[in-house]
C-alpha atoms as a PDB file:
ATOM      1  CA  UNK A   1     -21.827 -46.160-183.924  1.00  0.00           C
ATOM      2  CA  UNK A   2     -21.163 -44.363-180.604  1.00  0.00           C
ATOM      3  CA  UNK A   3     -19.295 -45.625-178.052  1.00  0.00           C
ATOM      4  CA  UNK A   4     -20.636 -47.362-175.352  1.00  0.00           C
ATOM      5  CA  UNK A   5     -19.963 -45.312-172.495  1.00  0.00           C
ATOM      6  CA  UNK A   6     -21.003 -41.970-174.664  1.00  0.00           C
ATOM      7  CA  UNK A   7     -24.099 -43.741-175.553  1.00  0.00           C
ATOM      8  CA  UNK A   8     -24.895 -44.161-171.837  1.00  0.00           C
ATOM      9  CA  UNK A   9     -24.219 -40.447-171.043  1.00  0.00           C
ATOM     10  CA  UNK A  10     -26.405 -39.448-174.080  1.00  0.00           C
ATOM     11  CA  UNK A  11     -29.076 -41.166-172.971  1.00  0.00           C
ATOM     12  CA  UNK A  12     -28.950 -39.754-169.342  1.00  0.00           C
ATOM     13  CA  UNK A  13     -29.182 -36.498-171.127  1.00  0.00           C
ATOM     14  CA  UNK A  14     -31.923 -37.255-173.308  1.00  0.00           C
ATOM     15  CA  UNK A  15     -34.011 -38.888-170.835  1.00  0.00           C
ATOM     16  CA  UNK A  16     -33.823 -34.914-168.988  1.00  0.00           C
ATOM     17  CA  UNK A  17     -35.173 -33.447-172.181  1.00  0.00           C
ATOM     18  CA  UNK A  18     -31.839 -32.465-173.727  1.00  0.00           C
ATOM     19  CA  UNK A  19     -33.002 -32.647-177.242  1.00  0.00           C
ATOM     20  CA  UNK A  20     -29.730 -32.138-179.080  1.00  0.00           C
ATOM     21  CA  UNK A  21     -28.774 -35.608-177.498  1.00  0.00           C
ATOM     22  CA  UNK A  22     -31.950 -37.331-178.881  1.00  0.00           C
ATOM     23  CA  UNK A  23     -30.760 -36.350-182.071  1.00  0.00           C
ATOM     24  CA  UNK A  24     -27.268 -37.527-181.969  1.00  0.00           C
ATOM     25  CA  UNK A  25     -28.425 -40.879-180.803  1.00  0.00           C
ATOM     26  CA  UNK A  26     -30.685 -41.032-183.451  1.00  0.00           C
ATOM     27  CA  UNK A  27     -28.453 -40.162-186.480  1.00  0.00           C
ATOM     28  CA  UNK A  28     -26.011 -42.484-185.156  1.00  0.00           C
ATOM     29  CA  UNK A  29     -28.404 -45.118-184.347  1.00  0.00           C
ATOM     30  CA  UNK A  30     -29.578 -44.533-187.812  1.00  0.00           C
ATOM     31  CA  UNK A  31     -27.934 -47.934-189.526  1.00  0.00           C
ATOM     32  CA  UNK A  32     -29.785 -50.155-186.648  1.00  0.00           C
ATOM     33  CA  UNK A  33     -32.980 -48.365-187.430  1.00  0.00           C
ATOM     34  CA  UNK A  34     -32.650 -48.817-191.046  1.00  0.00           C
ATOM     35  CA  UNK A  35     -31.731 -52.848-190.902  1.00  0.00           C
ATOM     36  CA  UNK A  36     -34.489 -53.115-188.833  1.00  0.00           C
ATOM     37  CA  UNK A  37     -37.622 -51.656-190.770  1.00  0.00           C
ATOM     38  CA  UNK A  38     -35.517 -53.494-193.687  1.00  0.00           C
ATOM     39  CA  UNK A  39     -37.932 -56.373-192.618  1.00  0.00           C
ATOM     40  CA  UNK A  40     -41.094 -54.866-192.973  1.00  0.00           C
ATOM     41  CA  UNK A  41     -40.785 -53.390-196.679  1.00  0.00           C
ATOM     42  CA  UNK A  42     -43.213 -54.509-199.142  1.00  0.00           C
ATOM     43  CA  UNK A  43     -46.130 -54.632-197.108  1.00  0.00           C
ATOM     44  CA  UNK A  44     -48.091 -51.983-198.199  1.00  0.00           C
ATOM     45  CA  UNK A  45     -46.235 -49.236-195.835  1.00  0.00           C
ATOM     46  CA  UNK A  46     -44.076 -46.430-197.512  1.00  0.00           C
ATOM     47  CA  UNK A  47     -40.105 -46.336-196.517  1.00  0.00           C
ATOM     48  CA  UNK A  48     -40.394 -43.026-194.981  1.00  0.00           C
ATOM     49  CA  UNK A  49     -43.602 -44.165-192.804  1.00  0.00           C
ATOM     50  CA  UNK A  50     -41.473 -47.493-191.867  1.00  0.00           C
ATOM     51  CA  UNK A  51     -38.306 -45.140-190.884  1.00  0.00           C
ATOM     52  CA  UNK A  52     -40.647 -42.949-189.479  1.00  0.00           C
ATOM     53  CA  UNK A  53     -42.265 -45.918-187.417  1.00  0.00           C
ATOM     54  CA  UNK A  54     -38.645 -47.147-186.143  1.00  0.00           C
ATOM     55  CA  UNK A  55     -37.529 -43.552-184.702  1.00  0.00           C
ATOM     56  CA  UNK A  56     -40.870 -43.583-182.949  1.00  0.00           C
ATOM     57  CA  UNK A  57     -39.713 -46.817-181.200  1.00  0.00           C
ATOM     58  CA  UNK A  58     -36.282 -45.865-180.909  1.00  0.00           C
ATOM     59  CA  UNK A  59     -37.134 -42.602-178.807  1.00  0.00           C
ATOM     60  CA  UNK A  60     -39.146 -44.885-176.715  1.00  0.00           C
ATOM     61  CA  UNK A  61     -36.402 -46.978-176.228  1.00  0.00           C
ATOM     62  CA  UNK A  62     -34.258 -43.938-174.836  1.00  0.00           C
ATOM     63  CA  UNK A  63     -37.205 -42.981-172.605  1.00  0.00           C
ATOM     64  CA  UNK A  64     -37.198 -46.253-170.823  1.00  0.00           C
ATOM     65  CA  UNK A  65     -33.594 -47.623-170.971  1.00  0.00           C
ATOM     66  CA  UNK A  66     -32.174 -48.047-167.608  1.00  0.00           C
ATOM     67  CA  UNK A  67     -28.291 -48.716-167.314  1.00  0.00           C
ATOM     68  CA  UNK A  68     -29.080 -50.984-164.321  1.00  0.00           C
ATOM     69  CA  UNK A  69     -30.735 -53.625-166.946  1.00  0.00           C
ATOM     70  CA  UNK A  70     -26.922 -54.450-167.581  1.00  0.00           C
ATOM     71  CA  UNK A  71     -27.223 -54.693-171.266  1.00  0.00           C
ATOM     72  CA  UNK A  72     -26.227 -52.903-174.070  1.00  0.00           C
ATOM     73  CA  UNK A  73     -28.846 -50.208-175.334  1.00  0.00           C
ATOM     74  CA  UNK A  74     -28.867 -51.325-179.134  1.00  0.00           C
ATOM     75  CA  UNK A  75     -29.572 -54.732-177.636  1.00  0.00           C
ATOM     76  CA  UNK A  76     -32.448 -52.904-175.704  1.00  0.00           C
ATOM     77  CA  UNK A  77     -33.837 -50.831-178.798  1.00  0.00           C
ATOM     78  CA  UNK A  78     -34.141 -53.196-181.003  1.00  0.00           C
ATOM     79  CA  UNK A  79     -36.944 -55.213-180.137  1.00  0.00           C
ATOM     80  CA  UNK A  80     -38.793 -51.695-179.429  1.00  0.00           C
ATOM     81  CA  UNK A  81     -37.974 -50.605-182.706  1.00  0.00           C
ATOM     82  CA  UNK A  82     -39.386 -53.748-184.310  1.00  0.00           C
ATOM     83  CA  UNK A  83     -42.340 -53.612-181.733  1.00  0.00           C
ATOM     84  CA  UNK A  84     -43.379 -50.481-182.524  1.00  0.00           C
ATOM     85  CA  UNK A  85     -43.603 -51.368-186.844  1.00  0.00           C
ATOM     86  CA  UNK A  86     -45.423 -54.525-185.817  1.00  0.00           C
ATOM     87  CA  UNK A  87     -47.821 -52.412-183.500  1.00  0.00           C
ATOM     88  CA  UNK A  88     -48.780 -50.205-186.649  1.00  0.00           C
ATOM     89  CA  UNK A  89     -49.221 -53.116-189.018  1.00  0.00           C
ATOM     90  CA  UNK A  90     -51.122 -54.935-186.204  1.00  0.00           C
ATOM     91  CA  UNK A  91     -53.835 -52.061-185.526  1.00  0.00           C
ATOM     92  CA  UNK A  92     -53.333 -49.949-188.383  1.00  0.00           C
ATOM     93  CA  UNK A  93     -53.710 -52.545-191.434  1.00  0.00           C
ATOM     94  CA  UNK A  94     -52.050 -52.705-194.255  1.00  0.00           C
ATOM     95  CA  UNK A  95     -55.268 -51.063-195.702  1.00  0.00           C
ATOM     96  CA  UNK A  96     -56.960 -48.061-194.200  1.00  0.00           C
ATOM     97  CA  UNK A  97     -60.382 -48.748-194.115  1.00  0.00           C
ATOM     98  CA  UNK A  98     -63.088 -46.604-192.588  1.00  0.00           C
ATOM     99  CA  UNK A  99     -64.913 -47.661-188.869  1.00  0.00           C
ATOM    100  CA  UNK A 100     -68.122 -48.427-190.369  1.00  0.00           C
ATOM    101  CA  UNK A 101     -66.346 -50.932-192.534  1.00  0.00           C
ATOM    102  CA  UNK A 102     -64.173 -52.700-189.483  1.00  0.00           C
ATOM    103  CA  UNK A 103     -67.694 -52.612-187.132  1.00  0.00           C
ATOM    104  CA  UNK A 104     -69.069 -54.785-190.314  1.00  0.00           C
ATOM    105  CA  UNK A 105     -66.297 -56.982-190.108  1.00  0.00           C
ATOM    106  CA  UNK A 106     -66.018 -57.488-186.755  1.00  0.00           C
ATOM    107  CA  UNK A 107     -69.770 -58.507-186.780  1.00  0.00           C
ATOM    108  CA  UNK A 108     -69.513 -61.109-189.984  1.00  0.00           C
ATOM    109  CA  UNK A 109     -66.581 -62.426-188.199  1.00  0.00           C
ATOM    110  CA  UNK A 110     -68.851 -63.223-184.540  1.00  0.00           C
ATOM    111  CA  UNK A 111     -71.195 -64.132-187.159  1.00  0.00           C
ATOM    112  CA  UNK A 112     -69.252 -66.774-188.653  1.00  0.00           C
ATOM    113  CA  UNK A 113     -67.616 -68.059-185.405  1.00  0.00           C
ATOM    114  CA  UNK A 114     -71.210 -68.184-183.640  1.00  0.00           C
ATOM    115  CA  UNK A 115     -72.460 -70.166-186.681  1.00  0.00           C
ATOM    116  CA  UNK A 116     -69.253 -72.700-187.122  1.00  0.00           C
ATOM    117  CA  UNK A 117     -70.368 -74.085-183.474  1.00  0.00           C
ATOM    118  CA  UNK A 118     -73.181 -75.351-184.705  1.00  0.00           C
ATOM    119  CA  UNK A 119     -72.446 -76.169-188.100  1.00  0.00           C
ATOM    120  CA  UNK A 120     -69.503 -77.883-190.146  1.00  0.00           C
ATOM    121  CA  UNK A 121     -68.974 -75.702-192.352  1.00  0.00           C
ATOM    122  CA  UNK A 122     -68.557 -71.702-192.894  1.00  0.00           C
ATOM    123  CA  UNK A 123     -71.832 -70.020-194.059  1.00  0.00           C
ATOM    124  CA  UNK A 124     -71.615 -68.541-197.588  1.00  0.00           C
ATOM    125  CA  UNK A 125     -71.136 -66.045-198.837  1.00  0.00           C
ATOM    126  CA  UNK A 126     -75.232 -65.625-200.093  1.00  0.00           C
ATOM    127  CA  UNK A 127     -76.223 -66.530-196.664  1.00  0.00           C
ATOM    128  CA  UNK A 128     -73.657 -64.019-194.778  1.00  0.00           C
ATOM    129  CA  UNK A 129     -75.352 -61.450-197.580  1.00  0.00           C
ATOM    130  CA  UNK A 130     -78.970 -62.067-196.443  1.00  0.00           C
ATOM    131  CA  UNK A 131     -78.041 -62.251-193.168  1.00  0.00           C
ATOM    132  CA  UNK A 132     -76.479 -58.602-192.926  1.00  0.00           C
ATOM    133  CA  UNK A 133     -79.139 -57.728-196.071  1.00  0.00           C
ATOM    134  CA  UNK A 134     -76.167 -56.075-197.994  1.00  0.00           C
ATOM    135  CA  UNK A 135     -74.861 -56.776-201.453  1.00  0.00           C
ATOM    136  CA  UNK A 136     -72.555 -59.930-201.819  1.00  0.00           C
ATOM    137  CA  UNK A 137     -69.387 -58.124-202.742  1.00  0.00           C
ATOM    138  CA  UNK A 138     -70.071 -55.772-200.075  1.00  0.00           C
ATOM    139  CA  UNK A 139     -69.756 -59.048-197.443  1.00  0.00           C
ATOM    140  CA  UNK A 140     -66.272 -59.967-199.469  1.00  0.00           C
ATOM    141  CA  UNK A 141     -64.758 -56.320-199.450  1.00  0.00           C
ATOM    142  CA  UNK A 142     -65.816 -56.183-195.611  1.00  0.00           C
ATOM    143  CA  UNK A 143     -64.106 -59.651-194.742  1.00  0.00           C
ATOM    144  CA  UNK A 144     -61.075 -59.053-196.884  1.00  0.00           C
ATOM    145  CA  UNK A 145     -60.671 -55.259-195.748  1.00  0.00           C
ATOM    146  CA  UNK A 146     -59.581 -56.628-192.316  1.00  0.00           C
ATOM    147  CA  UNK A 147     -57.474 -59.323-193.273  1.00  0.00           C
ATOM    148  CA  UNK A 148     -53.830 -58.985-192.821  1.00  0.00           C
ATOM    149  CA  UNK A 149     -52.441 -61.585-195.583  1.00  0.00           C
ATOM    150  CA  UNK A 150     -49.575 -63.698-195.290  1.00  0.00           C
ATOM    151  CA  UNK A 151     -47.056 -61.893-196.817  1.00  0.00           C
ATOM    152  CA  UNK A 152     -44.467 -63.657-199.056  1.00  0.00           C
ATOM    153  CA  UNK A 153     -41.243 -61.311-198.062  1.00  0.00           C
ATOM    154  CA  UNK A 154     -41.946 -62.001-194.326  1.00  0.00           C
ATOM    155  CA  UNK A 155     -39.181 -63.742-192.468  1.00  0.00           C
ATOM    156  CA  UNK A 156     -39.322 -67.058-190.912  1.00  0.00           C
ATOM    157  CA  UNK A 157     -37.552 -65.103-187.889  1.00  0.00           C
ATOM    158  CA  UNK A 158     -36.407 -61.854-187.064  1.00  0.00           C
ATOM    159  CA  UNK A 159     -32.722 -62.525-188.425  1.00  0.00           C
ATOM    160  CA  UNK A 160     -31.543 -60.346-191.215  1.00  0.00           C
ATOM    161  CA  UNK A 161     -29.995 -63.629-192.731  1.00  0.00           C
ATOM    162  CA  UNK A 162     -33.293 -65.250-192.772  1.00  0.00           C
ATOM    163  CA  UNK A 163     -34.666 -65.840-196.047  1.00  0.00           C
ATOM    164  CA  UNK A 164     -38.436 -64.863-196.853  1.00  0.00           C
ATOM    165  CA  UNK A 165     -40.799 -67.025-198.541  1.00  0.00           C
ATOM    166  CA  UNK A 166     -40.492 -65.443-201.870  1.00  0.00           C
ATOM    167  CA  UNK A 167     -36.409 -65.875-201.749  1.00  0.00           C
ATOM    168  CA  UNK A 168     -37.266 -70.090-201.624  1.00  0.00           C
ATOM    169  CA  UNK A 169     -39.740 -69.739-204.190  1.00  0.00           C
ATOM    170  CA  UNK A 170     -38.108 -67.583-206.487  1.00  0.00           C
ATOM    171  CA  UNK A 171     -34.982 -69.710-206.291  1.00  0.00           C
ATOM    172  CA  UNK A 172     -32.396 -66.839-207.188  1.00  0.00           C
ATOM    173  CA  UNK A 173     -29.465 -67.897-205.273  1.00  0.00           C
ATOM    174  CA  UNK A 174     -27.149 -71.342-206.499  1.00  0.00           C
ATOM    175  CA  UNK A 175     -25.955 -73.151-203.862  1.00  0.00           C
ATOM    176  CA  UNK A 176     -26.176 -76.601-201.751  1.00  0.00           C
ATOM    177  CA  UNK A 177     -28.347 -74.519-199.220  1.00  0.00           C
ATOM    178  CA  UNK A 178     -30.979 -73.342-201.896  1.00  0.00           C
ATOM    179  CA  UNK A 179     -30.909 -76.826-203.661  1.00  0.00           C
ATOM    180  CA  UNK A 180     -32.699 -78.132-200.581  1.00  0.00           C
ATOM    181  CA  UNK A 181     -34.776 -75.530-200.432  1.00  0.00           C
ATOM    182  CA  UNK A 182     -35.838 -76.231-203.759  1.00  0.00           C
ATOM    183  CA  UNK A 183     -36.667 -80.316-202.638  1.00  0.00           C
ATOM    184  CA  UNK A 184     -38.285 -78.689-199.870  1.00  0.00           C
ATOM    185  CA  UNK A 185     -40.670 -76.724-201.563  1.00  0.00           C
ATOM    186  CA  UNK A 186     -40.739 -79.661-204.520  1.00  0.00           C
ATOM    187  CA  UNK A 187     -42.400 -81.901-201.383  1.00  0.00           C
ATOM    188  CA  UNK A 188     -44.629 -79.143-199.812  1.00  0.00           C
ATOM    189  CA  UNK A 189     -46.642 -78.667-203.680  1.00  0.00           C
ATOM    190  CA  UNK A 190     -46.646 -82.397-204.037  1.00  0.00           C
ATOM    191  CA  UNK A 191     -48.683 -82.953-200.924  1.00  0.00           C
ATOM    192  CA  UNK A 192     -51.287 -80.154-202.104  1.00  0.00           C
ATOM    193  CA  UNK A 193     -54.543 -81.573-204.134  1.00  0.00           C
ATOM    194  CA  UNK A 194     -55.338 -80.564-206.966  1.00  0.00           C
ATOM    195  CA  UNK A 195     -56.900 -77.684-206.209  1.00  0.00           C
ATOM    196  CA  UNK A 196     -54.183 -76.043-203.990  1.00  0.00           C
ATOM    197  CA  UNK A 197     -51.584 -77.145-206.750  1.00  0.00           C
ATOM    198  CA  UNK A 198     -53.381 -75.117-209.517  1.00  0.00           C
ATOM    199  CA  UNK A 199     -53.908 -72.191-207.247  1.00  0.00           C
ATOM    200  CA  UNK A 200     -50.194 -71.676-206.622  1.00  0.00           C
ATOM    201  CA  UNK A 201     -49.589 -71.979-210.327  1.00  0.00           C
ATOM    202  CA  UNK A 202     -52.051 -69.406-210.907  1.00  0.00           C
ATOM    203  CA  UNK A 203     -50.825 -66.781-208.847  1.00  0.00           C
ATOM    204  CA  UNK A 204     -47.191 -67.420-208.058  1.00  0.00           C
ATOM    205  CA  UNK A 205     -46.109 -68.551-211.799  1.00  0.00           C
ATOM    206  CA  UNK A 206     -49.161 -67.116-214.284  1.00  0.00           C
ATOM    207  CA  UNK A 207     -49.088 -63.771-211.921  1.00  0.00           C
ATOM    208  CA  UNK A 208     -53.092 -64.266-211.890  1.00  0.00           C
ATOM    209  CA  UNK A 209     -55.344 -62.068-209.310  1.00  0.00           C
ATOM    210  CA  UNK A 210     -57.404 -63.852-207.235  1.00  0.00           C
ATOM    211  CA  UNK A 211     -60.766 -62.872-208.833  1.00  0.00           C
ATOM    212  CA  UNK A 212     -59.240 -63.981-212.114  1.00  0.00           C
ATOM    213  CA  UNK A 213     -58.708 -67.198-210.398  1.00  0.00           C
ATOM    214  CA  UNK A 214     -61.814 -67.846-208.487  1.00  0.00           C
ATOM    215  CA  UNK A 215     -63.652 -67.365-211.771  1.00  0.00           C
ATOM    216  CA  UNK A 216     -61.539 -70.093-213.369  1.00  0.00           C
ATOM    217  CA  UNK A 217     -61.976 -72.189-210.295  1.00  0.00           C
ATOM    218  CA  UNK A 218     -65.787 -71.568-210.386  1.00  0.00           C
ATOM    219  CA  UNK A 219     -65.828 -70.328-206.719  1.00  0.00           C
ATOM    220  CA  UNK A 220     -65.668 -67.229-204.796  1.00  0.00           C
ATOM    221  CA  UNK A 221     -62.675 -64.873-204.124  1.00  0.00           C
ATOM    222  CA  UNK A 222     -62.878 -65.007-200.264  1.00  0.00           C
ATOM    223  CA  UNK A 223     -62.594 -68.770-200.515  1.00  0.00           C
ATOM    224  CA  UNK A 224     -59.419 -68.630-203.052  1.00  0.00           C
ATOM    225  CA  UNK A 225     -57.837 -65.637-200.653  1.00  0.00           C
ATOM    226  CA  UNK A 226     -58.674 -68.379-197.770  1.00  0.00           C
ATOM    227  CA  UNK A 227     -57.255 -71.444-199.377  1.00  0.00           C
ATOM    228  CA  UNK A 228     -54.218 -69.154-200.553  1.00  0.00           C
ATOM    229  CA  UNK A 229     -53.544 -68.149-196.928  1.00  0.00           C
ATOM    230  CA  UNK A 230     -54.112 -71.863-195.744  1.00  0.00           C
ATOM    231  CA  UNK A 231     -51.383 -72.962-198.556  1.00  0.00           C
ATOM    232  CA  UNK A 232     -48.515 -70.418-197.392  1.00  0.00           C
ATOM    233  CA  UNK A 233     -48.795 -71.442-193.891  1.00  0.00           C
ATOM    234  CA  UNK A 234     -48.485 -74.615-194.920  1.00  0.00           C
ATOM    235  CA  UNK A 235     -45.307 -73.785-196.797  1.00  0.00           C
ATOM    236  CA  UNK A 236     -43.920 -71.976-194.492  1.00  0.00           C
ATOM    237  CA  UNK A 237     -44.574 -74.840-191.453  1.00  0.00           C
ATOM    238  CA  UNK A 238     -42.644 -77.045-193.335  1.00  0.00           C
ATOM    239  CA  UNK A 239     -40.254 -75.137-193.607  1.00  0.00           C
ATOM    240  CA  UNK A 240     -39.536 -74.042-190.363  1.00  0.00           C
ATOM    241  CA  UNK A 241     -40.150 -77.628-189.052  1.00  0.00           C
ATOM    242  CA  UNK A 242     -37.439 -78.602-192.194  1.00  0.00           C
ATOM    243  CA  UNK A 243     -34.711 -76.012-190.439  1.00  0.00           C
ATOM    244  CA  UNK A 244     -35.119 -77.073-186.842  1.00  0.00           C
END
């Protein structure tokens, strides 16, 4: 890493279009954006696109720093490296999916939320179909194509020492710490019915899809993607309210 004072001077340079500065701050700065995008792997985005991603919001970073903020730039760039991933993930999607197909989601989801106000339930998925007069699986590829899931590797915080879901599940390390995880998680599946309990079995322990398990469950695959959703969040509430 560069020293402080260079880093300041390079970025007074860079911010005046030298671009041979740029560079230097970015193949030094190249560790920070690396540890960064380390956080957002295995969510459907390539490394290269993630790295890619991070420079994007590192350059920004030089283009606004201002020495007067009194802080130290790394400091400054990292939340606008991090920004700038979460941006793409946010509006992109982890699946591309064409505008045609986001327009239909966007108007089964009004549909839905207009619907829930005067009913207690959602509408299913036969009703959503004659409603829009398309096929069913057409409603459950339109609802799930704009759906950004819950994703077991994601952090309960932005710290690199923070585990991810699938570390407390998976129960690789030994220790005291992991142990309570462990209890933790133990408690969380013993308040789950039935139904919850034998969906986490399916998926996280039998590896089963979630059309192979709605058809075992006798229900739809929107409603077993829902309930899955419902049951991580639920995990991973307790187990932020566990660590506080």
């Amino acid at each position: 890493m560069l020293e402080h004072n260079e880093t300041i001077e390079l970025i007074a340079k860079a911010q005046k279009g030298d671009e041979e500065a740029k560079t230097k701050l970015l193949v030094h700065n190249s560790p920070l954006i690396k540890s960064i995008i380390r956080r957002y792997m295995n969510k459907g985005v390539d490394y290269d696109d993630l790295y890619q991603l991070g420079s994007m919001g590192f350059l920004k970073a030089i283009k606004n720093f201002d020495a007067s903020y009194n802080v130290k730039f790394s400091t400054y760039a990292v939340p606008m490296i991090a920004g700038e991933v979460k941006r793409f993930l946010r509006d992109d999607g982890y699946i591309k999916v064409s505008r045609t197909l986001k327009l239909l989601s966007s108007k089964i989801n009004q549909f839905i939320d207009n619907y829930k106000k005067n009913n207690a339930s959602d509408p299913t998925i036969d009703q959503l179909s004659k409603e829009f007069n398309i096929e069913p699986q057409e409603i459950v590829f339109a609802m799930d194509s704009a759906k950004v899931p819950i994703s077991l590797y994601e952090k309960n915080d932005d710290s690199d020492s923070s585990p991810s879901l699938i570390d407390k599940i998976s129960g690789e390390k030994d220790n005291s710490e992991d142990v309570l995880d462990k209890l933790i998680l133990s408690d969380v599946i013993n308040d789950l019915n039935e139904r919850e309990k034998k969906i986490i079995m399916l998926r996280y322990y039998r590896d089963k899809t979630q059309s192979e398990i709605a058809a075992q469950l006798g229900v739809s695959q929107v409603q077993v993607s829902r309930l899955e959703s419902k049951i991580i969040q639920k995990i991973k509430t307790r187990f932020l309210s566990e660590e506080r």
